[in-house]
C-alpha atoms as a PDB file:
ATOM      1  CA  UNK A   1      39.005  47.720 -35.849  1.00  0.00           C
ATOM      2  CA  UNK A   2      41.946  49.478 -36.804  1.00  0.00           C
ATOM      3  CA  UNK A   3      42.045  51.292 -33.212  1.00  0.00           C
ATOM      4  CA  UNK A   4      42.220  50.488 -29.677  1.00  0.00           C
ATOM      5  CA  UNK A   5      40.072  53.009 -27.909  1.00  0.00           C
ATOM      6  CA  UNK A   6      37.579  55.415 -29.168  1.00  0.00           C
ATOM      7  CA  UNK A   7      37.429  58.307 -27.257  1.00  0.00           C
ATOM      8  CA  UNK A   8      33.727  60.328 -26.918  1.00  0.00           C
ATOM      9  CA  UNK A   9      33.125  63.849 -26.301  1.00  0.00           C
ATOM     10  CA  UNK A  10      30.106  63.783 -24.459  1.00  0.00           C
ATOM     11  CA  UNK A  11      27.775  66.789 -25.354  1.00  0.00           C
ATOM     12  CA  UNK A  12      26.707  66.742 -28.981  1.00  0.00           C
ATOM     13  CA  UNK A  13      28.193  63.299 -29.350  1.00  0.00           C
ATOM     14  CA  UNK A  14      26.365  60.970 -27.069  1.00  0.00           C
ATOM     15  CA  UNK A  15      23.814  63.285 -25.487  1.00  0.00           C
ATOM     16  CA  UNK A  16      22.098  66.138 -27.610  1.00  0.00           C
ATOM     17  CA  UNK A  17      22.989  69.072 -25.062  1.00  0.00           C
ATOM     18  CA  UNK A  18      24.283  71.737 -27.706  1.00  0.00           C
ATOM     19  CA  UNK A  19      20.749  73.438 -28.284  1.00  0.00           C
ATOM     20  CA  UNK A  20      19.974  73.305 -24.728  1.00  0.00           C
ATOM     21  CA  UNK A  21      23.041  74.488 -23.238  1.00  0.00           C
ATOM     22  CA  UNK A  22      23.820  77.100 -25.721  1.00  0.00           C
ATOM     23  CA  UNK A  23      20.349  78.850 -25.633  1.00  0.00           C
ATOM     24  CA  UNK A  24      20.733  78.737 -21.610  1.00  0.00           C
ATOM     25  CA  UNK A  25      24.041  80.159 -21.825  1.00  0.00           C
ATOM     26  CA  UNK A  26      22.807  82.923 -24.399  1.00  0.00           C
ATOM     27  CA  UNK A  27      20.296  84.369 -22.534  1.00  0.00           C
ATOM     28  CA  UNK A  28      22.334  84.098 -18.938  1.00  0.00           C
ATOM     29  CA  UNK A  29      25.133  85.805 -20.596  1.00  0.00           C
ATOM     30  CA  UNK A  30      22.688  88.763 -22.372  1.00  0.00           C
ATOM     31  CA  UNK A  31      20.973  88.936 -18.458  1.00  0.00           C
ATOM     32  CA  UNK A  32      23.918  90.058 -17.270  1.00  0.00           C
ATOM     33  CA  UNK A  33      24.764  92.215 -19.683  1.00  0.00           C
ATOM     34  CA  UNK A  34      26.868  90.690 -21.825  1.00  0.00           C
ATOM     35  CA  UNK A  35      24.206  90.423 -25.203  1.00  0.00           C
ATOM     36  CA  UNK A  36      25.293  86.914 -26.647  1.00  0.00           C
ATOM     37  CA  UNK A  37      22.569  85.431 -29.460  1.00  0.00           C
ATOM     38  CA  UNK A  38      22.351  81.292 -29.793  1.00  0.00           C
ATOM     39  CA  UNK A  39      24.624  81.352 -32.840  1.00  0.00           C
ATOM     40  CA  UNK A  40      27.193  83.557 -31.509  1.00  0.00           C
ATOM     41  CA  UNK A  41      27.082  80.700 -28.500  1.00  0.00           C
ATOM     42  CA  UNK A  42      28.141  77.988 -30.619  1.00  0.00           C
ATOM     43  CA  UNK A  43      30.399  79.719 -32.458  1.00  0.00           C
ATOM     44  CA  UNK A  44      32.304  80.423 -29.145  1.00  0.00           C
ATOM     45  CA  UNK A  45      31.698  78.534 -26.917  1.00  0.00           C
ATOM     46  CA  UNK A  46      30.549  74.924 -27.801  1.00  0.00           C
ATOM     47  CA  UNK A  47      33.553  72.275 -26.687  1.00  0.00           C
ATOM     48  CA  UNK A  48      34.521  75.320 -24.257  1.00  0.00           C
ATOM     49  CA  UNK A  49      35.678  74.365 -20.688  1.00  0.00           C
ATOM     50  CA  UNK A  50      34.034  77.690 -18.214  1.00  0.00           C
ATOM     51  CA  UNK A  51      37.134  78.971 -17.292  1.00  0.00           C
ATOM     52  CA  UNK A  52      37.400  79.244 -21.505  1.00  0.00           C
ATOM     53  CA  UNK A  53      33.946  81.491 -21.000  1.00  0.00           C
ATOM     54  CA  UNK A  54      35.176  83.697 -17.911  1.00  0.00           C
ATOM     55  CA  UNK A  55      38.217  84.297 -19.957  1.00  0.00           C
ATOM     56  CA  UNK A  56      36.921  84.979 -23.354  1.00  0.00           C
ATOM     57  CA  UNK A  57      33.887  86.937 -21.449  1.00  0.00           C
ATOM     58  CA  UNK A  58      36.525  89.525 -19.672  1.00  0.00           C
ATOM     59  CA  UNK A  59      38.712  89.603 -22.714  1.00  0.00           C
ATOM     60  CA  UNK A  60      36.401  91.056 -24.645  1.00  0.00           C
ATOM     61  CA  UNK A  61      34.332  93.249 -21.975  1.00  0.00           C
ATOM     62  CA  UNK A  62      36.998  94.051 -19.299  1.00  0.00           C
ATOM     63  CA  UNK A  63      34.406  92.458 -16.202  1.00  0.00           C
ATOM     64  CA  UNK A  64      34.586  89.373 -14.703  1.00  0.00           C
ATOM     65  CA  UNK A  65      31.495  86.745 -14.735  1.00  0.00           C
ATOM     66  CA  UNK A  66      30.244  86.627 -11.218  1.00  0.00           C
ATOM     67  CA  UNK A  67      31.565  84.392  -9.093  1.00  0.00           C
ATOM     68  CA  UNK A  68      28.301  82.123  -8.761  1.00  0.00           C
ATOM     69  CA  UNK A  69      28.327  82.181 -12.558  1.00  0.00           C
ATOM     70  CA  UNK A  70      29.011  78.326 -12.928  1.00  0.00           C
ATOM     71  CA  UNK A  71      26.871  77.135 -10.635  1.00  0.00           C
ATOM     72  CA  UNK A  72      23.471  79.499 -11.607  1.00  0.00           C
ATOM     73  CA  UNK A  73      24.607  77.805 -15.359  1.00  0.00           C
ATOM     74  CA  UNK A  74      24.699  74.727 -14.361  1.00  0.00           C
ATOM     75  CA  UNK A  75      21.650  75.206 -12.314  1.00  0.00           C
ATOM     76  CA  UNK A  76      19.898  76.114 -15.115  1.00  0.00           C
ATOM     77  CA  UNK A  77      21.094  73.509 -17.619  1.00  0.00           C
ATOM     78  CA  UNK A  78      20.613  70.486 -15.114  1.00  0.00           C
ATOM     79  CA  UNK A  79      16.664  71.681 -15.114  1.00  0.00           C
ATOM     80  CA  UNK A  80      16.662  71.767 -18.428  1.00  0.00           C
ATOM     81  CA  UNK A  81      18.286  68.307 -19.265  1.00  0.00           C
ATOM     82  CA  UNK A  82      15.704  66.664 -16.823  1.00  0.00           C
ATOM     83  CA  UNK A  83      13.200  67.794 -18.729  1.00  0.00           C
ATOM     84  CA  UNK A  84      14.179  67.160 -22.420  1.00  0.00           C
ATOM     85  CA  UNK A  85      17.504  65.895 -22.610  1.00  0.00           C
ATOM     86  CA  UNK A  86      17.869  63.000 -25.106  1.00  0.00           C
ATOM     87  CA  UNK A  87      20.545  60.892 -26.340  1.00  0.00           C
ATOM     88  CA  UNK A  88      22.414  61.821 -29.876  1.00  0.00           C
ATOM     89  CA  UNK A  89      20.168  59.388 -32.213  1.00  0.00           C
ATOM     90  CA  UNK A  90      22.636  56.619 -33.225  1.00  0.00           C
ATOM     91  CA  UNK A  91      24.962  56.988 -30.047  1.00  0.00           C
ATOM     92  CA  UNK A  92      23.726  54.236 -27.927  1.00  0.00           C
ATOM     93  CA  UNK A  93      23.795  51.442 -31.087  1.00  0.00           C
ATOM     94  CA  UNK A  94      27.707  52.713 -31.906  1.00  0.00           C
ATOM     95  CA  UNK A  95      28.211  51.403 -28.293  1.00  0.00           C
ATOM     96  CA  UNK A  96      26.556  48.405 -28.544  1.00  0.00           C
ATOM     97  CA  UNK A  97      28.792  47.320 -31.317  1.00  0.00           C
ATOM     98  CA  UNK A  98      31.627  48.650 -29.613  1.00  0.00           C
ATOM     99  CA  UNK A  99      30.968  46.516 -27.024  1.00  0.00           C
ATOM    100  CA  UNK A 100      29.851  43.648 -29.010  1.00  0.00           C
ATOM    101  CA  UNK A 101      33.309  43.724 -30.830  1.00  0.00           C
ATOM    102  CA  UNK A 102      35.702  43.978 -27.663  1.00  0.00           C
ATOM    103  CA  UNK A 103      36.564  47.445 -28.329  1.00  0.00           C
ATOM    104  CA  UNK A 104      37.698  49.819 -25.277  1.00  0.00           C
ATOM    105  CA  UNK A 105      35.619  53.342 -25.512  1.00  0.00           C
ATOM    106  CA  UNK A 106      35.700  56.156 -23.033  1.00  0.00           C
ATOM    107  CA  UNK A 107      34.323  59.624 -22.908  1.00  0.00           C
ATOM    108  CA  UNK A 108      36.245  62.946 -22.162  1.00  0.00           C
ATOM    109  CA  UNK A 109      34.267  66.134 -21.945  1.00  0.00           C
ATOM    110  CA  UNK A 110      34.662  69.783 -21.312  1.00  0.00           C
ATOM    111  CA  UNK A 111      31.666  69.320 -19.403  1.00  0.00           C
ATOM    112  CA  UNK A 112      32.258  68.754 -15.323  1.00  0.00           C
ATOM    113  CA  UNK A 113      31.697  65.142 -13.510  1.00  0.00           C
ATOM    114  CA  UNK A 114      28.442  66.278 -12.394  1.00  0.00           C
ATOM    115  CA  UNK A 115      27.155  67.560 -15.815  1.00  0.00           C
ATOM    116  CA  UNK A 116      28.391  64.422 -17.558  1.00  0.00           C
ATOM    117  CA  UNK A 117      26.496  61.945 -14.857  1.00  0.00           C
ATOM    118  CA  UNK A 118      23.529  64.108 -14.747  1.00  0.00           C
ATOM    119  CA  UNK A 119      22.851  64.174 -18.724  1.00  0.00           C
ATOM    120  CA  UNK A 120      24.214  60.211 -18.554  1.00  0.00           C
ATOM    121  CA  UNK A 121      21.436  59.355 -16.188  1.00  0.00           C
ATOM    122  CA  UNK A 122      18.848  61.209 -17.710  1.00  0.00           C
ATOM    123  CA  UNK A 123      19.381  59.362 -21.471  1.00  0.00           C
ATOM    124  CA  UNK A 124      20.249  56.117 -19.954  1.00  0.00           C
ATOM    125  CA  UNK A 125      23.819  56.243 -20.778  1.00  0.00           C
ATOM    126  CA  UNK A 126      25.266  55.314 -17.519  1.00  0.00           C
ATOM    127  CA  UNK A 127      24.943  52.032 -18.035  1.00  0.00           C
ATOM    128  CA  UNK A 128      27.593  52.547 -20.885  1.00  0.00           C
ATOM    129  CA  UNK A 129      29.786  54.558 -18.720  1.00  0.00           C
ATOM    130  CA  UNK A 130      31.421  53.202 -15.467  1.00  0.00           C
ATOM    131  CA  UNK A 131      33.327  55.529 -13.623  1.00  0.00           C
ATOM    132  CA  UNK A 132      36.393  54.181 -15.297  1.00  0.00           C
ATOM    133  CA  UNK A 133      35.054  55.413 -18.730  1.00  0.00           C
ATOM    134  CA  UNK A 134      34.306  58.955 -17.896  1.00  0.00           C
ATOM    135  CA  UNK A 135      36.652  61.864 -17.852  1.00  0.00           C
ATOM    136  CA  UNK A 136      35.991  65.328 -17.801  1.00  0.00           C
ATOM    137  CA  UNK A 137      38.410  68.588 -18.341  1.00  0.00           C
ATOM    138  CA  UNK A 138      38.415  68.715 -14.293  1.00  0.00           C
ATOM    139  CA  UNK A 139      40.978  66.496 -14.240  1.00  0.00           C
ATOM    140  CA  UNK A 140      43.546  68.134 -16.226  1.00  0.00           C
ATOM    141  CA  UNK A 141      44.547  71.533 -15.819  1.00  0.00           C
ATOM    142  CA  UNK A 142      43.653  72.859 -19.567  1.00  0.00           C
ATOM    143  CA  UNK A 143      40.522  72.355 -21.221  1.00  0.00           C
ATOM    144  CA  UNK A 144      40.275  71.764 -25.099  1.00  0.00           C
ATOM    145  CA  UNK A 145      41.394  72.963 -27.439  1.00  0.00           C
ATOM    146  CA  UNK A 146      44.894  72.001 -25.523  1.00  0.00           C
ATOM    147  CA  UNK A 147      45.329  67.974 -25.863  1.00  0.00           C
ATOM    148  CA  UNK A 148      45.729  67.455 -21.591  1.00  0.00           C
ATOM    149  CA  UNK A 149      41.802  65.932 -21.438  1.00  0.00           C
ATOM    150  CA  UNK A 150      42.486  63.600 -24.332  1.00  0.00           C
ATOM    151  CA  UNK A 151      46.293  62.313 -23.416  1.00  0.00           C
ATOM    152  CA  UNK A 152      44.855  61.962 -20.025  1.00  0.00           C
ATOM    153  CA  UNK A 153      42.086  59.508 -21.258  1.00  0.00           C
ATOM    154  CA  UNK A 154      44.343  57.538 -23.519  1.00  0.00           C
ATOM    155  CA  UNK A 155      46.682  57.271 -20.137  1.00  0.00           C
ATOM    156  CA  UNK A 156      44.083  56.058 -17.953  1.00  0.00           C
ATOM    157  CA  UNK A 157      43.030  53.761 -20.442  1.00  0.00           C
ATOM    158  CA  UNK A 158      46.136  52.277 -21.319  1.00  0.00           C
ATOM    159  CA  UNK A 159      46.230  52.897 -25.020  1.00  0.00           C
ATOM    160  CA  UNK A 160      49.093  55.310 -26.955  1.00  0.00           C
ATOM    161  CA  UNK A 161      47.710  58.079 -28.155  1.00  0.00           C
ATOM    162  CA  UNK A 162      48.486  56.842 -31.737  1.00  0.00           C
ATOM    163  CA  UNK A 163      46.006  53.943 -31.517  1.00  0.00           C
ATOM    164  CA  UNK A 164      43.075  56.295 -30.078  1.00  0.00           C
ATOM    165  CA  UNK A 165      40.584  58.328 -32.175  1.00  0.00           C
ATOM    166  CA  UNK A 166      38.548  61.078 -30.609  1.00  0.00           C
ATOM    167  CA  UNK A 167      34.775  61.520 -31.929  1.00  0.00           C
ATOM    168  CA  UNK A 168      33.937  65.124 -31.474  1.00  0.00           C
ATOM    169  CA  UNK A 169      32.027  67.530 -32.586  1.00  0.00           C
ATOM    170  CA  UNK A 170      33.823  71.057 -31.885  1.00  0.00           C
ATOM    171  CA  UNK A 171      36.397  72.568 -33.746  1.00  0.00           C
ATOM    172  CA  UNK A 172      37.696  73.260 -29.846  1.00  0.00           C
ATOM    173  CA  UNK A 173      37.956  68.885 -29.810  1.00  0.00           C
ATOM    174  CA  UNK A 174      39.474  69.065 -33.314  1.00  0.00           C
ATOM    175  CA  UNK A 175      42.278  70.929 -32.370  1.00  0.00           C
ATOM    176  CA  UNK A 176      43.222  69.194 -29.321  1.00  0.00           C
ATOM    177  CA  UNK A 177      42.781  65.321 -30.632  1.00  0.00           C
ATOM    178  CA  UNK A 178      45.155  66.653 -33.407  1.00  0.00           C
ATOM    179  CA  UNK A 179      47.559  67.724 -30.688  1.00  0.00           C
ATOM    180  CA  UNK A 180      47.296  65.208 -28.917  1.00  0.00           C
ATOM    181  CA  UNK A 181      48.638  63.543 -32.175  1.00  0.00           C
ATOM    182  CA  UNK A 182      45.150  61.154 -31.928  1.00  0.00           C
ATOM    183  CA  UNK A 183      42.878  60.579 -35.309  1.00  0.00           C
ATOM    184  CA  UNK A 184      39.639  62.734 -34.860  1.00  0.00           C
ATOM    185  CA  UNK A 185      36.401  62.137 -36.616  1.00  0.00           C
ATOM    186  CA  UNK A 186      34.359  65.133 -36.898  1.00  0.00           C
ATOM    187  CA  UNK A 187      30.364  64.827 -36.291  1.00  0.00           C
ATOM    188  CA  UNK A 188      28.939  67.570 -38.540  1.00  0.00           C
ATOM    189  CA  UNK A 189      25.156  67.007 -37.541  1.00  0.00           C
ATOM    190  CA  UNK A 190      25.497  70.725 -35.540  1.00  0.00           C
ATOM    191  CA  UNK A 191      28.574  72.379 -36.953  1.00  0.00           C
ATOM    192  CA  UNK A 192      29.314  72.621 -40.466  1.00  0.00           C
ATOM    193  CA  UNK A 193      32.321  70.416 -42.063  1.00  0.00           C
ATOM    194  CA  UNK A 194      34.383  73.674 -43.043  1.00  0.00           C
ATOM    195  CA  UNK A 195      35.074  74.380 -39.513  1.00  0.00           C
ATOM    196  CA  UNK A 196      36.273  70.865 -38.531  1.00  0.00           C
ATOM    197  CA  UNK A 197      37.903  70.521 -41.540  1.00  0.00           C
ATOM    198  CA  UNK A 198      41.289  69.300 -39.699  1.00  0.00           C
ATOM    199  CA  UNK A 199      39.093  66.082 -38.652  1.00  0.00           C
ATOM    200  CA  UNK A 200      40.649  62.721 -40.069  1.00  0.00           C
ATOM    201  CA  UNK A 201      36.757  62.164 -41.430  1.00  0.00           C
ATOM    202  CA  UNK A 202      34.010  63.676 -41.276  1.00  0.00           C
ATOM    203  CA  UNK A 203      30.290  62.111 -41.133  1.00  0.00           C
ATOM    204  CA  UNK A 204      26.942  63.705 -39.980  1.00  0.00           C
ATOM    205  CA  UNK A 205      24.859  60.672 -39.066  1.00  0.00           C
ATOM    206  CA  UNK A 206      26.033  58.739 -35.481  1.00  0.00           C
ATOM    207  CA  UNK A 207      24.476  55.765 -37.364  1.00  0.00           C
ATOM    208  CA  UNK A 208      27.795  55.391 -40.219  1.00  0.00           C
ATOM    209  CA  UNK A 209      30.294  55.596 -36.872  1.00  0.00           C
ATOM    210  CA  UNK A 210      30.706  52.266 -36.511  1.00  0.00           C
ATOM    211  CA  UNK A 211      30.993  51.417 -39.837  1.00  0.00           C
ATOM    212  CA  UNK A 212      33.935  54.321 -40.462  1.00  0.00           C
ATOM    213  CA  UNK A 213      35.398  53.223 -37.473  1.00  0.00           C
ATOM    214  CA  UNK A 214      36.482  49.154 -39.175  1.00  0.00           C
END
């Protein structure tokens, strides 16, 4: 393994959240008057942190979100995930071998603590992820696509951020691996390849990860 941690982003990685969370956040954002299709989601706002949607929402519109947007969101989405939320096909056999082979992984998500362990439980991926593992853009005081969530991770872990490489599947986590001056392979099974073109590799089945990663 030519690295010594491999850093997950959690939703579209390791749990398949995009769909879900992206048509909830479509139609909350066209309720309240802000008309927002699926597509137009993704293309904004998957990776995002929320403060990234309150400020690209009152950029663009002049009015602020209301202030129990996040938690009617998350209300919604955590509904949703118990219902149908299922791992990323491929993501739980990348950590068996990760484990298998010594190798130190973490996750580090735009998503909060509480979205992370919800949509962990759910798929059976807390047994993967101690509290040690997980890390989540409420740590640090920028989200993606600024490299804080990432350095933080490699800090905590106890790796330089030249021996880590991020998985991600965001243009948002493109960006800030590459600032964080960390490798970045780019899952295109969502987004297409042009936009995370700056990834050091790109695949689009979870299933070659492992084998990229040697």
């Amino acid at each position: 393994m030519r690295y010594d941690l491999v850093i997950f982003d959690n939703d579209g990685v390791l749990v398949d959240s995009e769909p879900i969370s992206n048509t909830i956040l479509a139609g909350y954002l066209t309720e309240l008057g802000h008309p927002t299709s699926y597509e137009e989601s993704i293309r904004d706002y998957m990776g995002s942190a929320m403060h990234r949607i309150h400020d690209l929402v009152q950029e663009r519109s002049g009015k602020r979100l209301p202030d129990d947007f996040d938690d009617v969101f998350h209300g919604r989405v955590f509904a949703a995930f118990e219902r149908e939320l299922e791992p990323v096909p491929g993501a739980v056999e990348v950590l068996e071998k990760l484990v298998a082979d010594g190798v130190p992984y973490c996750v580090a998500s735009s998503g909060s603590h509480e979205r992370i362990r919800v949509g962990h439980r759910k798929t059976g991926l807390d047994l993967w992820f101690d509290e040690g593992r997980v890390f989540s853009s409420q740590d640090v005081g920028r989200g993606k696509p600024a490299p804080d969530l990432f350095l933080h991770a490699a800090e905590r872990m106890g790796v330089p951020p030249q021996k880590c490489v991020v998985v991600e599947d965001s243009p948002l986590g493109v960006q800030a691996a590459n600032a964080a001056g960390m490798h970045v392979y780019g899952f295109t099974a969502m987004t297409p390849a042009a936009k995370l073109a700056g990834a050091t590799q790109l695949f689009s089945d979870m299933g070659e990860l492992a084998a990229l990663l040697v």
